[in-house]
PDB file of N, CA and C in Angstrom:
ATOM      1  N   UNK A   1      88.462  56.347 106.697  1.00  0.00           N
ATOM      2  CA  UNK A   1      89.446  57.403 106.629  1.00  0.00           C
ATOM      3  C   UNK A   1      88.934  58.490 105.700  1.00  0.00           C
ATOM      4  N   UNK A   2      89.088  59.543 106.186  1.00  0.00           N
ATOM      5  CA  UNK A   2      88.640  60.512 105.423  1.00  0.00           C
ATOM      6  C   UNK A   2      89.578  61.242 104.520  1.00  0.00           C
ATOM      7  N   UNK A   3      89.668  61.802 103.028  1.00  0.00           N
ATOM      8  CA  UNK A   3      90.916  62.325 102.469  1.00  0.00           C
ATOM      9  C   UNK A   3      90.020  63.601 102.247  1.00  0.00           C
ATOM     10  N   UNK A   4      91.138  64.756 102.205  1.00  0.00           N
ATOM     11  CA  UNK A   4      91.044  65.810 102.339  1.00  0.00           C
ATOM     12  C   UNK A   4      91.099  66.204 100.655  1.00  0.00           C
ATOM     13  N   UNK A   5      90.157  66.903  99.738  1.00  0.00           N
ATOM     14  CA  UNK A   5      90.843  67.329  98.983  1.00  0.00           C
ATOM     15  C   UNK A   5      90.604  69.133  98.354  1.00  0.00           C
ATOM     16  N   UNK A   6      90.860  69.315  97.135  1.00  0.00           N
ATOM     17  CA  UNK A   6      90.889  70.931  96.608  1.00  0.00           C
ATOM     18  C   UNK A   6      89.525  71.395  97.617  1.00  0.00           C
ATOM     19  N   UNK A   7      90.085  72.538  97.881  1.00  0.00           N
ATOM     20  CA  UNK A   7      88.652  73.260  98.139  1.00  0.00           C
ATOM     21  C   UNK A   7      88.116  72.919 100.029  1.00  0.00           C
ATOM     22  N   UNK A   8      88.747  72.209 100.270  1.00  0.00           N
ATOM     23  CA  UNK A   8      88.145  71.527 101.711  1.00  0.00           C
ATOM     24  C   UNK A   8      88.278  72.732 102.879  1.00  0.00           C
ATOM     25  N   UNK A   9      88.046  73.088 103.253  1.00  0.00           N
ATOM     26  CA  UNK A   9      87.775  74.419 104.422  1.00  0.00           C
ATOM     27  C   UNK A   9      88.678  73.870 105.719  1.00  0.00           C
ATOM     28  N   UNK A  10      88.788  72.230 105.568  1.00  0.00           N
ATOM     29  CA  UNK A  10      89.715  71.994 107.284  1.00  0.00           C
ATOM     30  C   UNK A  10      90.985  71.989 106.616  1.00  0.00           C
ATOM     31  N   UNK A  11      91.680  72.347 105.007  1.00  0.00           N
ATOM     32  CA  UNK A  11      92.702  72.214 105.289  1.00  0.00           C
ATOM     33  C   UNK A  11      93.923  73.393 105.303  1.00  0.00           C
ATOM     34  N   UNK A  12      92.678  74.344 105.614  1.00  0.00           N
ATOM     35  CA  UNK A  12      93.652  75.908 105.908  1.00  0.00           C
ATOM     36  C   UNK A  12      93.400  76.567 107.376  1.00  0.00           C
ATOM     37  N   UNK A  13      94.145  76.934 107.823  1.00  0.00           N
ATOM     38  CA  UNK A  13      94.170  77.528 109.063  1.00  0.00           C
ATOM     39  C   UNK A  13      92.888  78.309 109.483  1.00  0.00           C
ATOM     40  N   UNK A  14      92.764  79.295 107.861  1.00  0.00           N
ATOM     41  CA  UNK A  14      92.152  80.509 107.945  1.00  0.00           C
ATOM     42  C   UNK A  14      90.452  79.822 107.895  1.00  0.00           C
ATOM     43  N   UNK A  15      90.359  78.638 107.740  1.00  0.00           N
ATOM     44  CA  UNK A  15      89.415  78.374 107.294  1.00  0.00           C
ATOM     45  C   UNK A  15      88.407  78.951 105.757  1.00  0.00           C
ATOM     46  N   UNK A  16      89.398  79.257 105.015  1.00  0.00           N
ATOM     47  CA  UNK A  16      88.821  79.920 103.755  1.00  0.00           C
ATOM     48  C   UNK A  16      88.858  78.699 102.547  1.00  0.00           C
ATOM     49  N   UNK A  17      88.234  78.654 101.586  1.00  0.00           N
ATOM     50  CA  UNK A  17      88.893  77.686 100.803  1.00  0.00           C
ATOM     51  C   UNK A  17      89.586  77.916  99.654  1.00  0.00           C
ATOM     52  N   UNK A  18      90.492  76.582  99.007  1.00  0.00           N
ATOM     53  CA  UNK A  18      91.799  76.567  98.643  1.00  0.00           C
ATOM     54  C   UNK A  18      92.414  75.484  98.774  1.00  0.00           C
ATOM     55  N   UNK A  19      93.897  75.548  98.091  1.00  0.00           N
ATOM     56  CA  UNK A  19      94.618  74.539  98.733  1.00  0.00           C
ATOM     57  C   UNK A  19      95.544  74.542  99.811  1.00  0.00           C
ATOM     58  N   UNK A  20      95.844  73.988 100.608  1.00  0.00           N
ATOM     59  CA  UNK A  20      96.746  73.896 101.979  1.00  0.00           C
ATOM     60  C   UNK A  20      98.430  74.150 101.504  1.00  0.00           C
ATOM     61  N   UNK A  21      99.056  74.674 102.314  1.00  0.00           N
ATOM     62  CA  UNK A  21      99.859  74.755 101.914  1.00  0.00           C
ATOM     63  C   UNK A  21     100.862  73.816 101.705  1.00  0.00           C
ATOM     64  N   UNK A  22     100.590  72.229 102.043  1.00  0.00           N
ATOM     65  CA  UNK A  22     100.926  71.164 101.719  1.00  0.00           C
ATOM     66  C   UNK A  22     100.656  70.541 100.429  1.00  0.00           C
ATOM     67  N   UNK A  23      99.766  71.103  99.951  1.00  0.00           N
ATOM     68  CA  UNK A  23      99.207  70.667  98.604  1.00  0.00           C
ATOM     69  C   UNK A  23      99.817  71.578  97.543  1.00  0.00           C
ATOM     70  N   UNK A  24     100.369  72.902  97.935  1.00  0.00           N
ATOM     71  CA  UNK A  24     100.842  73.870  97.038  1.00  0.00           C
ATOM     72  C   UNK A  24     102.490  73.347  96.594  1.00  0.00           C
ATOM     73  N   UNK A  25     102.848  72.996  98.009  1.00  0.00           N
ATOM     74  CA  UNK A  25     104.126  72.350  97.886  1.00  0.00           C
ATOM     75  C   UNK A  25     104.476  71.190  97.115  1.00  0.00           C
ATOM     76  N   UNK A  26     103.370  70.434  96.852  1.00  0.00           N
ATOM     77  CA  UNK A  26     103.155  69.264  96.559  1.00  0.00           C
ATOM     78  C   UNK A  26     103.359  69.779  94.745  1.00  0.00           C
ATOM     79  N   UNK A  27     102.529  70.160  94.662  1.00  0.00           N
ATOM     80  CA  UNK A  27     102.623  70.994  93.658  1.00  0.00           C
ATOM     81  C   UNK A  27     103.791  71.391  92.757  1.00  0.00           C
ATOM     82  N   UNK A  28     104.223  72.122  93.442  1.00  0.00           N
ATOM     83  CA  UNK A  28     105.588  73.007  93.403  1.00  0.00           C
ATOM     84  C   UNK A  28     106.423  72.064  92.863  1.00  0.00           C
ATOM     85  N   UNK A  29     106.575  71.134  93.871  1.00  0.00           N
ATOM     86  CA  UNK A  29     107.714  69.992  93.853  1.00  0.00           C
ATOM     87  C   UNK A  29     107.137  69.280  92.141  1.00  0.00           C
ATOM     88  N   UNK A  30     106.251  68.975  91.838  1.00  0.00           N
ATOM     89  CA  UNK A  30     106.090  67.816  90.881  1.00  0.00           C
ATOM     90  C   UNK A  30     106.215  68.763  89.645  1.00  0.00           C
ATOM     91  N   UNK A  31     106.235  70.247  89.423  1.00  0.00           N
ATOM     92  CA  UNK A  31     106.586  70.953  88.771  1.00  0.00           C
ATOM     93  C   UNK A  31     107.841  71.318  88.635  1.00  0.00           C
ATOM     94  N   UNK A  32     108.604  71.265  89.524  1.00  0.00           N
ATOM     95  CA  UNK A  32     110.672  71.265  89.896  1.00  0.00           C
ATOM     96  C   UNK A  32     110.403  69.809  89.185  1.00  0.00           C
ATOM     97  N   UNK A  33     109.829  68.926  89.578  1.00  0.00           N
ATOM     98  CA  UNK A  33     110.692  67.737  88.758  1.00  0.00           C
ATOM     99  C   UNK A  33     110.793  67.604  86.840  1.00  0.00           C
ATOM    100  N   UNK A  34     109.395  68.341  86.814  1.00  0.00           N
ATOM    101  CA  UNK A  34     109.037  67.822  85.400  1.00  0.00           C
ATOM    102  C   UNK A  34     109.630  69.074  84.757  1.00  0.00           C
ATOM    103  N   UNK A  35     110.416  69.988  85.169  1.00  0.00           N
ATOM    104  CA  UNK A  35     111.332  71.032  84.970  1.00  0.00           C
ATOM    105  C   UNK A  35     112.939  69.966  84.649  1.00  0.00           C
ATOM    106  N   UNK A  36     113.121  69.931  85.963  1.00  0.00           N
ATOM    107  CA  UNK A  36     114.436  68.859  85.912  1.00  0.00           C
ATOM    108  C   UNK A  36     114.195  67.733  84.506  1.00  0.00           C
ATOM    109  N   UNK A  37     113.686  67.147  84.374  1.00  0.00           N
ATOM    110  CA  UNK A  37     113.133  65.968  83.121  1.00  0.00           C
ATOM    111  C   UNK A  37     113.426  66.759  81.586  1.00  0.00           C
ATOM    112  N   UNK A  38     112.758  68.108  82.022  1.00  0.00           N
ATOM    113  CA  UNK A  38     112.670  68.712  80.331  1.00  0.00           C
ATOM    114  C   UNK A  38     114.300  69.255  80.784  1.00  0.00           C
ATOM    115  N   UNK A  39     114.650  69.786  81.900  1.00  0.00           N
ATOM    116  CA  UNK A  39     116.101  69.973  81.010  1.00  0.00           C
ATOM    117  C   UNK A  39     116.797  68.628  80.820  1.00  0.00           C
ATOM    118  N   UNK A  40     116.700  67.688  81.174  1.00  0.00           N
ATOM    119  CA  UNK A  40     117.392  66.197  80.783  1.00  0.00           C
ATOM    120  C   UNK A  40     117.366  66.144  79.823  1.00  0.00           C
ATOM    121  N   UNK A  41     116.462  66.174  79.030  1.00  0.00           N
ATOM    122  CA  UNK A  41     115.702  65.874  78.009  1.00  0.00           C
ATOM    123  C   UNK A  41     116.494  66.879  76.875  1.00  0.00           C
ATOM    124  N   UNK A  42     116.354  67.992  77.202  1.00  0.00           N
ATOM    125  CA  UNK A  42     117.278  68.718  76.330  1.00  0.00           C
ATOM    126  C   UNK A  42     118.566  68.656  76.271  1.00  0.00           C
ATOM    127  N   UNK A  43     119.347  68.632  77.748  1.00  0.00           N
ATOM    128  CA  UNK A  43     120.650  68.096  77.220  1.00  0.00           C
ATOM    129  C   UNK A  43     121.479  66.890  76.261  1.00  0.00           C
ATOM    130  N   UNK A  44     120.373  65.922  76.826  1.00  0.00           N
ATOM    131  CA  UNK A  44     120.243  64.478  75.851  1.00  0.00           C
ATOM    132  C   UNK A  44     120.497  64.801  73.915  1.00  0.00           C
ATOM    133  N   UNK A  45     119.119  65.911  73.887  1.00  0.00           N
ATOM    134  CA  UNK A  45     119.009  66.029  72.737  1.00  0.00           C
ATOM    135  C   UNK A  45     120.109  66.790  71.835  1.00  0.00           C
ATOM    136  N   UNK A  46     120.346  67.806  72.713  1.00  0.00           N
ATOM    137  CA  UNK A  46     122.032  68.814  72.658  1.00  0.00           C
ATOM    138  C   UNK A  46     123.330  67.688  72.254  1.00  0.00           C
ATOM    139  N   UNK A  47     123.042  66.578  73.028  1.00  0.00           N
ATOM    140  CA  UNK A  47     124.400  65.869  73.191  1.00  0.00           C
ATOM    141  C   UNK A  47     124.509  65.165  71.810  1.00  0.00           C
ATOM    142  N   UNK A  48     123.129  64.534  71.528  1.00  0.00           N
ATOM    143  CA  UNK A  48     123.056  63.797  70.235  1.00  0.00           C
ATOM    144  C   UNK A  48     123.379  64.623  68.436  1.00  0.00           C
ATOM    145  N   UNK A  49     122.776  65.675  68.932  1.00  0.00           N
ATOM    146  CA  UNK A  49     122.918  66.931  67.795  1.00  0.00           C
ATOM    147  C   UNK A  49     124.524  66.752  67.635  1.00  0.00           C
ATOM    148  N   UNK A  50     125.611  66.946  68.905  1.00  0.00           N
ATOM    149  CA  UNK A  50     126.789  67.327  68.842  1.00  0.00           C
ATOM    150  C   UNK A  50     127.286  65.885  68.366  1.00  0.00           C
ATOM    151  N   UNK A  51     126.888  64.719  68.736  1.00  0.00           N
ATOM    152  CA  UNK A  51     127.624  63.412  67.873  1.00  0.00           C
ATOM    153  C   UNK A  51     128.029  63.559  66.543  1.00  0.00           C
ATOM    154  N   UNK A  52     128.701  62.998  66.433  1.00  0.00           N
ATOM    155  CA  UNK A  52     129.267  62.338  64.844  1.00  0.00           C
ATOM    156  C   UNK A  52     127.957  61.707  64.160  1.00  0.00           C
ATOM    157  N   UNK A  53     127.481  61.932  62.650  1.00  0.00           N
ATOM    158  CA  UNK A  53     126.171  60.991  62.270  1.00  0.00           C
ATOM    159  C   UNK A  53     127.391  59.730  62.786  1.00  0.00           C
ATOM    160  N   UNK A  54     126.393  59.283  62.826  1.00  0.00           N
ATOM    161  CA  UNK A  54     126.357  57.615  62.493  1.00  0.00           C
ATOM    162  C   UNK A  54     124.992  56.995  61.362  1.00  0.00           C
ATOM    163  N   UNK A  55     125.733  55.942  60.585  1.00  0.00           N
ATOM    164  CA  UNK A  55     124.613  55.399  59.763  1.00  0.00           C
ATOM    165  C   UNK A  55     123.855  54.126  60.793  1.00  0.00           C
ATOM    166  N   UNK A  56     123.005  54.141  60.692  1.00  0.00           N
ATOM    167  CA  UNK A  56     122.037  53.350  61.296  1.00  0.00           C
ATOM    168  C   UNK A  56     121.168  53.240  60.086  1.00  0.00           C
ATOM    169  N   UNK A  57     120.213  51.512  60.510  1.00  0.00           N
ATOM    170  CA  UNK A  57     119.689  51.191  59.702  1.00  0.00           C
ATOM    171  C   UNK A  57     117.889  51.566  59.573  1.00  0.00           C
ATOM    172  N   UNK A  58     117.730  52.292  61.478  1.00  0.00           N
ATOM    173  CA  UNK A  58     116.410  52.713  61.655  1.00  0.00           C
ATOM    174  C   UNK A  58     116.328  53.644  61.564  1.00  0.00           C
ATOM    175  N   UNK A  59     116.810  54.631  61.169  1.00  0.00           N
ATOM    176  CA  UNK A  59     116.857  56.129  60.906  1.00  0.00           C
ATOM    177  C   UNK A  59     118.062  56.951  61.660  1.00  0.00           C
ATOM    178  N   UNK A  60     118.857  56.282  62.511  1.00  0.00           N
ATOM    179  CA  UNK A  60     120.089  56.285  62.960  1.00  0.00           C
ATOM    180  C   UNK A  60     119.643  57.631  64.245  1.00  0.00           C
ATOM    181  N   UNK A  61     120.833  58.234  64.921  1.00  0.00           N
ATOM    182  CA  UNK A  61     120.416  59.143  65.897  1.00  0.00           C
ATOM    183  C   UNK A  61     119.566  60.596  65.298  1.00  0.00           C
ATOM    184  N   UNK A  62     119.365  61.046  64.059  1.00  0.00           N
ATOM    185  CA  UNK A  62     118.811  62.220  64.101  1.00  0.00           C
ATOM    186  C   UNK A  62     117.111  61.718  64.214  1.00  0.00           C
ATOM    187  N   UNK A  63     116.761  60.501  63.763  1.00  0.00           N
ATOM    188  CA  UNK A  63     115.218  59.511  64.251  1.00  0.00           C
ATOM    189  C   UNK A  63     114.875  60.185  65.823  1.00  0.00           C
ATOM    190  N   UNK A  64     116.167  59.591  66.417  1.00  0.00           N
ATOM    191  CA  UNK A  64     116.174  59.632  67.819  1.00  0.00           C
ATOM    192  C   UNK A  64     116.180  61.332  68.077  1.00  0.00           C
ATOM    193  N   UNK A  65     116.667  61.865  67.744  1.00  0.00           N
ATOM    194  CA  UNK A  65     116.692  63.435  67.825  1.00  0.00           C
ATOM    195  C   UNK A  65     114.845  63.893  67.876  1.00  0.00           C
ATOM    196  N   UNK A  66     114.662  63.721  66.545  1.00  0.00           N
ATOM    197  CA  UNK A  66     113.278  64.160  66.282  1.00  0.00           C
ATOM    198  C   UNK A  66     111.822  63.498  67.395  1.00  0.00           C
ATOM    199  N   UNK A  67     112.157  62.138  67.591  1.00  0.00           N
ATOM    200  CA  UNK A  67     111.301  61.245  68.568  1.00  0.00           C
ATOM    201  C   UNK A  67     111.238  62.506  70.304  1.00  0.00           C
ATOM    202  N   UNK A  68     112.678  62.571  70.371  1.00  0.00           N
ATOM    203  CA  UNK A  68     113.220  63.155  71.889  1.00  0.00           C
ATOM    204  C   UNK A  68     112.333  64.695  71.701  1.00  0.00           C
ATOM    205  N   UNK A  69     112.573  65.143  70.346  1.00  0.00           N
ATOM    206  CA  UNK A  69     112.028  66.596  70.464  1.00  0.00           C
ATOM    207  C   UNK A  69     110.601  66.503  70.323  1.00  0.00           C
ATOM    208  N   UNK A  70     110.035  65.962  69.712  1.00  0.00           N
ATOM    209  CA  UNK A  70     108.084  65.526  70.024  1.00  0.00           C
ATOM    210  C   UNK A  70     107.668  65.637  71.308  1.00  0.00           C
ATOM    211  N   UNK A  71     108.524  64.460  72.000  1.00  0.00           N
ATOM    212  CA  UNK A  71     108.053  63.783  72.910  1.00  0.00           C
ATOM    213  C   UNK A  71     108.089  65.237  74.006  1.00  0.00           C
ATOM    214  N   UNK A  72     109.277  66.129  73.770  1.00  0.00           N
ATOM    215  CA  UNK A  72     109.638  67.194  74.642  1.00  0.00           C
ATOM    216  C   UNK A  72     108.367  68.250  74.554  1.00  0.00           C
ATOM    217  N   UNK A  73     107.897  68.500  73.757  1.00  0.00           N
ATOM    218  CA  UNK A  73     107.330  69.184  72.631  1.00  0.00           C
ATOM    219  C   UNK A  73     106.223  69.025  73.665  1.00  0.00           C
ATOM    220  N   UNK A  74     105.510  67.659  73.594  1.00  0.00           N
ATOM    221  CA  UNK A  74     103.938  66.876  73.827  1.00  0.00           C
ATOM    222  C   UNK A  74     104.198  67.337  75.500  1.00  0.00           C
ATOM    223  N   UNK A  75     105.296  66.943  76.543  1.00  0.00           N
ATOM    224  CA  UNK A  75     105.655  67.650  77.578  1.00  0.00           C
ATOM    225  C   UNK A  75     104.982  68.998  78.386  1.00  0.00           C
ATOM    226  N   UNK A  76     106.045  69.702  77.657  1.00  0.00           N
ATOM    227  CA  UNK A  76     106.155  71.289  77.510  1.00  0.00           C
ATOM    228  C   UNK A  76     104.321  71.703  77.233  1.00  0.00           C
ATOM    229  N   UNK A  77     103.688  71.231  76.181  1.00  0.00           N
ATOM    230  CA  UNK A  77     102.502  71.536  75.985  1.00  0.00           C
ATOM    231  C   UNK A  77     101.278  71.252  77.588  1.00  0.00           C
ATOM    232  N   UNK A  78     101.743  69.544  77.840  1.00  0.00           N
ATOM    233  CA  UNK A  78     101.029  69.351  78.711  1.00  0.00           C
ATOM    234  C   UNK A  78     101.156  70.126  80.042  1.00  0.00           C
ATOM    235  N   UNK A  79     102.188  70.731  80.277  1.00  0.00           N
ATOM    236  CA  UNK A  79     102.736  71.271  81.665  1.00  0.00           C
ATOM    237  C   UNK A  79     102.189  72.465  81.315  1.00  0.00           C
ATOM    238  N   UNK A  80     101.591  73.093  80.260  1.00  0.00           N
ATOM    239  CA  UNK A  80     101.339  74.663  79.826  1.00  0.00           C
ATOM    240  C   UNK A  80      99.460  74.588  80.500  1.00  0.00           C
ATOM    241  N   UNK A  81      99.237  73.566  79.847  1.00  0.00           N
ATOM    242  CA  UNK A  81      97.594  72.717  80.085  1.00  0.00           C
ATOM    243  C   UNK A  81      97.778  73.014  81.667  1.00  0.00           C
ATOM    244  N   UNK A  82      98.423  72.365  82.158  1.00  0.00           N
ATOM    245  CA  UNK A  82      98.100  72.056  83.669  1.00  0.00           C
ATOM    246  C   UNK A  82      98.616  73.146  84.268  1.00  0.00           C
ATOM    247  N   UNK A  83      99.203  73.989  84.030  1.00  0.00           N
ATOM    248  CA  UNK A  83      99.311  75.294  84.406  1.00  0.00           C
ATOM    249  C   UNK A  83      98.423  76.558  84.539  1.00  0.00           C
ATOM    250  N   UNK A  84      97.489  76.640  83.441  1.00  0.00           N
ATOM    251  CA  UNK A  84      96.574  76.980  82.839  1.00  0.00           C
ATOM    252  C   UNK A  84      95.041  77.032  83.861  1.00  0.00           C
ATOM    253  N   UNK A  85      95.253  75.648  83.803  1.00  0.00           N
ATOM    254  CA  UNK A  85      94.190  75.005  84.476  1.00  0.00           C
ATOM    255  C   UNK A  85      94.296  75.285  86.286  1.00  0.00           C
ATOM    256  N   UNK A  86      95.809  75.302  86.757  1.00  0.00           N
ATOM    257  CA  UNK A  86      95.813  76.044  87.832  1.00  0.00           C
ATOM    258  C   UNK A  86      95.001  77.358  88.202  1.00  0.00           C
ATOM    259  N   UNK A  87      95.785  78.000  87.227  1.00  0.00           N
ATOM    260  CA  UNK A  87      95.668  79.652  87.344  1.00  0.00           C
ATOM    261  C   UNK A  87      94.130  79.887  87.258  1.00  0.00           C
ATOM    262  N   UNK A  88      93.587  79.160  86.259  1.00  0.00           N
ATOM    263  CA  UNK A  88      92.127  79.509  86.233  1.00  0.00           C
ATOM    264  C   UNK A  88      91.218  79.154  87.512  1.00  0.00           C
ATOM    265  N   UNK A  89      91.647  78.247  88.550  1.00  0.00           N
ATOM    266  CA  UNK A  89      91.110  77.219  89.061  1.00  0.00           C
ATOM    267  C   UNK A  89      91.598  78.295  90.547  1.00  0.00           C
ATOM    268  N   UNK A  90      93.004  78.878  90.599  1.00  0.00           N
ATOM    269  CA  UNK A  90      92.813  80.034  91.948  1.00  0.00           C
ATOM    270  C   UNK A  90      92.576  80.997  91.486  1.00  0.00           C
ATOM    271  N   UNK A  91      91.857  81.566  90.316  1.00  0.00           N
ATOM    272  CA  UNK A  91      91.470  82.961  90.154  1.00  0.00           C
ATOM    273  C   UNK A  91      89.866  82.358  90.190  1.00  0.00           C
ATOM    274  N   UNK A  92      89.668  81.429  90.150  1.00  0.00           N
ATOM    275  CA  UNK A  92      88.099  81.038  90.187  1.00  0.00           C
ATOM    276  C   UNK A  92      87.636  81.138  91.490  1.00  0.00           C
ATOM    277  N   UNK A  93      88.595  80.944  92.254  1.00  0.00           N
ATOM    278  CA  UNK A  93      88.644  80.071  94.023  1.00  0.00           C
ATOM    279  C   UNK A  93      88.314  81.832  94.383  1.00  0.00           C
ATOM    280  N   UNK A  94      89.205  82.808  94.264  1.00  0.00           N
ATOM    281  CA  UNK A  94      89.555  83.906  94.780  1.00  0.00           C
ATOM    282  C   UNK A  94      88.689  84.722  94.450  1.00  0.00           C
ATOM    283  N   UNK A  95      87.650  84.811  93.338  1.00  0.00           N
ATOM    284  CA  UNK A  95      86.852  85.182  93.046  1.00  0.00           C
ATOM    285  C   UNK A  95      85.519  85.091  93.505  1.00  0.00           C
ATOM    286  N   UNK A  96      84.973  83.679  94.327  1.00  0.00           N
ATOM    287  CA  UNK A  96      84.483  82.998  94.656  1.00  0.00           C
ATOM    288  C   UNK A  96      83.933  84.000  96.377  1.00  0.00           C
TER     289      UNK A  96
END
């Protein structure tokens, strides 16, 4: 079986290379999700801010606050990376 990937010439009409427009979509979509996630992620963190403290014995919810905002943080950074790495990667293609 053969897999098709970046750059392959059979998987555009025009025969130019690139990605197909199945792969853009593909794309698209896993970027809507990890969109959807970071706003989860923020409402979560919104919701906890608005709680009552509570004492806890592990650092109680503002622990959890700070963990949620890293983790959002490390996210947001990586999705900037792979964004990045797009743009450079069809201005390389188009240039080409």
């Amino acid at each position: 079986m053969v897999q098709q990937g970046y750059g392959d010439p059979s998987d555009d009409a025009g025969g130019e290379s690139g990605l197909s427009e199945a792969q853009i979509a593909a794309i698209e979509g896993a970027f809507a999700e990890h969109e959807r996630l970071l706003a989860r992620l923020r409402r979560d963190v919104e919701e906890m801010r608005s709680a009552p403290a509570e004492a806890e014995g592990d650092g109680g919810p503002m622990a959890r606050i700070a963990a949620l905002e890293a983790r959002l943080d490390k996210q947001e950074q990586a999705l900037r990376h792979v964004l990045e790495r797009l743009i450079g990667f069809f201005e390389r293609e188009r240039g080409s």
